[in-house]
N, C-alpha and C. Protein backbone atom coordinates (compact mmCIF):
# COMPACT_ATOMS: atom_id res chain seq x y z
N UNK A 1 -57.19 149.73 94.68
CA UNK A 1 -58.21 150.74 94.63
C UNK A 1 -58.34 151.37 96.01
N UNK A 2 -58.28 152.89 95.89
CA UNK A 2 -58.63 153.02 97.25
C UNK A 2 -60.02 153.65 97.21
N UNK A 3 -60.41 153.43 98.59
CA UNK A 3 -61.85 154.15 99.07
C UNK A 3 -61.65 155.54 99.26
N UNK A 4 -62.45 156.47 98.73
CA UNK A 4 -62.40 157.83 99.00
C UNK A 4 -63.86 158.67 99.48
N UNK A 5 -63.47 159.63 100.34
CA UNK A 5 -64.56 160.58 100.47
C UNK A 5 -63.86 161.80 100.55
N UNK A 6 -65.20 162.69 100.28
CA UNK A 6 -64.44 164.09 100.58
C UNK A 6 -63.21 164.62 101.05
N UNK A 7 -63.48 164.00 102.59
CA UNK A 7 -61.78 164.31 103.15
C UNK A 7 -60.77 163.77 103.55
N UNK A 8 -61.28 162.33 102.76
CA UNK A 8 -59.85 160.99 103.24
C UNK A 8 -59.89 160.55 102.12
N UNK A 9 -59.24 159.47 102.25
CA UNK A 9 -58.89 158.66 101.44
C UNK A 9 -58.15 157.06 102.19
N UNK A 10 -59.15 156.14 102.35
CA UNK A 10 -58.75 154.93 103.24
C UNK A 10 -58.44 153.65 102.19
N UNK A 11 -57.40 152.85 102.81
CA UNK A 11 -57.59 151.29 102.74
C UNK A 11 -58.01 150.68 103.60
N UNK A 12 -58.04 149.13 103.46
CA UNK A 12 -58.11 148.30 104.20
C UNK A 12 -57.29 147.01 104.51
N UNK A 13 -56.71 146.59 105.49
CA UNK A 13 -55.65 145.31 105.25
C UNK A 13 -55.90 144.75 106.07
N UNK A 14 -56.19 143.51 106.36
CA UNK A 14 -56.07 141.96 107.39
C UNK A 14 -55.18 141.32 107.15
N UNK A 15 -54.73 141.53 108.27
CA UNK A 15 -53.77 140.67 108.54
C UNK A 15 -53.74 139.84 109.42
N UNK A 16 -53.48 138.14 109.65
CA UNK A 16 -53.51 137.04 110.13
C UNK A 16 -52.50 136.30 110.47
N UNK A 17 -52.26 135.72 111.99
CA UNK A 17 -50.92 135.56 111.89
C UNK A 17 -51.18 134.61 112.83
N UNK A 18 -50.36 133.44 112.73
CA UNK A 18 -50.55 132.14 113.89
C UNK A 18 -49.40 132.10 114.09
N UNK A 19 -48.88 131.09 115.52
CA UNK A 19 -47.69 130.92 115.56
C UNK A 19 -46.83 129.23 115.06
N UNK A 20 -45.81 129.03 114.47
CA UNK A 20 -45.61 127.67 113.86
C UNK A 20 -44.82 127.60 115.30
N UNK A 21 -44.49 126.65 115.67
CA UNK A 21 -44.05 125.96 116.85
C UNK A 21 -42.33 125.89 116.35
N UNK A 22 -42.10 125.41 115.12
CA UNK A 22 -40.89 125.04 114.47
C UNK A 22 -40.32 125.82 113.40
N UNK A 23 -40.86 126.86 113.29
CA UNK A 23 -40.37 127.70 112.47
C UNK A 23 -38.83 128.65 112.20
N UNK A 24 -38.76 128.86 113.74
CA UNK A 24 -37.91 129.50 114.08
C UNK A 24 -36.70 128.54 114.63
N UNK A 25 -35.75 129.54 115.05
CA UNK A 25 -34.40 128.45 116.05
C UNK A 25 -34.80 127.68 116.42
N UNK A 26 -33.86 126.48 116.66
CA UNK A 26 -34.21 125.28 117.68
C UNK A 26 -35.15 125.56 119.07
N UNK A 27 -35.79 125.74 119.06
CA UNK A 27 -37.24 125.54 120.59
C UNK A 27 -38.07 126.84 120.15
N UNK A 28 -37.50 128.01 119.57
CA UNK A 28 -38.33 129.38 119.68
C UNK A 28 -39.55 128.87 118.07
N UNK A 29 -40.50 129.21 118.90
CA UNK A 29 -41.77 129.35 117.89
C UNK A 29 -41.38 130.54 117.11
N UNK A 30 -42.20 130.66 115.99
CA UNK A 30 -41.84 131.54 115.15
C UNK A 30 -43.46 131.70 114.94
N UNK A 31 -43.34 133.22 114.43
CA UNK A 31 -44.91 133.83 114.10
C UNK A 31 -44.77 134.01 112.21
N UNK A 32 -45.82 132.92 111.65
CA UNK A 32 -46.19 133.49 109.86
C UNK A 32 -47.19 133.93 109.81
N UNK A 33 -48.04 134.40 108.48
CA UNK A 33 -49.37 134.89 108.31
C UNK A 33 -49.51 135.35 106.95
N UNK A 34 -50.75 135.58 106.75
CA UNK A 34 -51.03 136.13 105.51
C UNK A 34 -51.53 138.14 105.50
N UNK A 35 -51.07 138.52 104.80
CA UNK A 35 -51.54 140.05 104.75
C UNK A 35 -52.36 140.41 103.52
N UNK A 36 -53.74 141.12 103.39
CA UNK A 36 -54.24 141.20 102.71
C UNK A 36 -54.71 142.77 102.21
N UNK A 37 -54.90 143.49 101.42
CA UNK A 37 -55.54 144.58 100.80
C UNK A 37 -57.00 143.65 100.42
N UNK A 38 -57.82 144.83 101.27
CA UNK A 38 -59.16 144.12 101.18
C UNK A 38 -59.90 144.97 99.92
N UNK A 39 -59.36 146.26 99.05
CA UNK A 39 -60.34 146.20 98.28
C UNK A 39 -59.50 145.77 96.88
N UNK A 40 -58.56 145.29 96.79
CA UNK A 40 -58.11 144.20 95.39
C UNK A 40 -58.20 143.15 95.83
N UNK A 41 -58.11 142.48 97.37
CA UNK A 41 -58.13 141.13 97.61
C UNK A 41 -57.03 140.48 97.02
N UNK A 42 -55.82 141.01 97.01
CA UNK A 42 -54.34 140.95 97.11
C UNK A 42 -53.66 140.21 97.92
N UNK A 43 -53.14 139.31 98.20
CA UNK A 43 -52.65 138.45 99.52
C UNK A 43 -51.07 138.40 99.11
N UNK A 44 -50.48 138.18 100.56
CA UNK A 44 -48.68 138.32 100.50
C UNK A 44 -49.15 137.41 102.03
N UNK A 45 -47.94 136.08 101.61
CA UNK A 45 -47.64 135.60 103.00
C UNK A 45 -46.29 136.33 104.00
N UNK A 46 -46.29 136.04 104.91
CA UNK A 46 -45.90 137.13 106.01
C UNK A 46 -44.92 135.78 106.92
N UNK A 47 -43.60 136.22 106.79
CA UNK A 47 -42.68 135.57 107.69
C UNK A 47 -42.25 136.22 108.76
N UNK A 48 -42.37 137.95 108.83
CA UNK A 48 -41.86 138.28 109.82
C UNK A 48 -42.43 139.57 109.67
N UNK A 49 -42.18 140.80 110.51
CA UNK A 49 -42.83 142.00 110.37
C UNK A 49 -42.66 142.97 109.66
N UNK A 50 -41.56 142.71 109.14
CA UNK A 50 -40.61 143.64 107.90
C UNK A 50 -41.48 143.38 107.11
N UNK A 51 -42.04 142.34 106.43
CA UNK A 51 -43.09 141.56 105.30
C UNK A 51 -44.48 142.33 105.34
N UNK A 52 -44.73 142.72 106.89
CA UNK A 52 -46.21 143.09 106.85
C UNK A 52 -45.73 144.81 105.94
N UNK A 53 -44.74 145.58 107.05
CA UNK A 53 -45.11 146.32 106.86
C UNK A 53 -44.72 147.01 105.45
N UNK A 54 -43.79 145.84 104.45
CA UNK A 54 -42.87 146.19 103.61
C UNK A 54 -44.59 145.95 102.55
N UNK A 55 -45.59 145.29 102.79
CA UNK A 55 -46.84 144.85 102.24
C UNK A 55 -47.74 146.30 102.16
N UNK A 56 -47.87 146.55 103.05
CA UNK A 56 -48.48 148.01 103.79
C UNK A 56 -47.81 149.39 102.73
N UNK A 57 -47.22 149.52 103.19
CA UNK A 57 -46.10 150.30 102.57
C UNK A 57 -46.27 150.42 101.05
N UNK A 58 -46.19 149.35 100.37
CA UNK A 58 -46.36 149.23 98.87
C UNK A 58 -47.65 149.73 97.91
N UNK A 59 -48.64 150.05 98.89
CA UNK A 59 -50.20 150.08 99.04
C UNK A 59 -50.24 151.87 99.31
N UNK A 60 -49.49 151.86 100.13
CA UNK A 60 -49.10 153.61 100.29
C UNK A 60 -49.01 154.68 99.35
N UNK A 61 -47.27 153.59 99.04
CA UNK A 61 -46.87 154.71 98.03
C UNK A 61 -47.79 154.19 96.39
N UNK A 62 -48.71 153.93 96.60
CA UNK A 62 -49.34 153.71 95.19
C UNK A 62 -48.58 152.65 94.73
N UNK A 63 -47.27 151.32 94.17
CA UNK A 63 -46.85 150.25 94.21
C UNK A 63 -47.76 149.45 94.12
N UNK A 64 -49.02 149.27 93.43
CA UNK A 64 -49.69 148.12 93.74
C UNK A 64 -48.94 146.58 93.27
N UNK A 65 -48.17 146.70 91.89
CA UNK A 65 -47.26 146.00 91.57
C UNK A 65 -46.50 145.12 92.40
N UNK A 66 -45.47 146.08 93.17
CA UNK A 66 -44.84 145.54 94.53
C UNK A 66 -45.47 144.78 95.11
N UNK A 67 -46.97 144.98 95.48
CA UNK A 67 -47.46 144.49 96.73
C UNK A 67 -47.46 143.14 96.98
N UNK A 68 -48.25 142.34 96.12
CA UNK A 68 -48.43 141.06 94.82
C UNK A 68 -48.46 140.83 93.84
N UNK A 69 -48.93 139.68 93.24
CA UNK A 69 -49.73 138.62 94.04
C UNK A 69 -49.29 137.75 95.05
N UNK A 70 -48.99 137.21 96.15
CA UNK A 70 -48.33 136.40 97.01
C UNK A 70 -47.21 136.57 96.62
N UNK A 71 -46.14 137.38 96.61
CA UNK A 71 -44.83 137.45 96.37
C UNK A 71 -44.07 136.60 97.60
């Protein structure tokens, strides 16, 4: 759903991201997280940044399908 007024038309997304220590190559920390559409309350976990913005993106072009549920 998006929010609308007169002369926009907005979402909203949080996104959360910690770093795992072991996630990544041998010694490099790696960054996961969760990404959210705050007015379906939609969640997609997030391995890397392609994920956020491939999340984002889906929300754009209207895709709500794509987006989730936690794909």
């Amino acid at each position: 759903m998006k929010q609308t007024n007169q002369d926009y038309e907005a979402m909203t997304f949080v996104i959360r991201l910690w770093r795992e220590p072991h996630s990544g190559a041998p010694g490099v920390p790696g960054w996961r997280g969760r990404a959210m559409h705050v007015q379906s309350g939609t969640e997609r976990g997030i391995q890397d940044l392609d994920a956020v913005l491939n999340f984002i993106q889906s929300w754009l072009q209207g895709d709500s399908a794509a987006a989730g549920p936690d794909a």
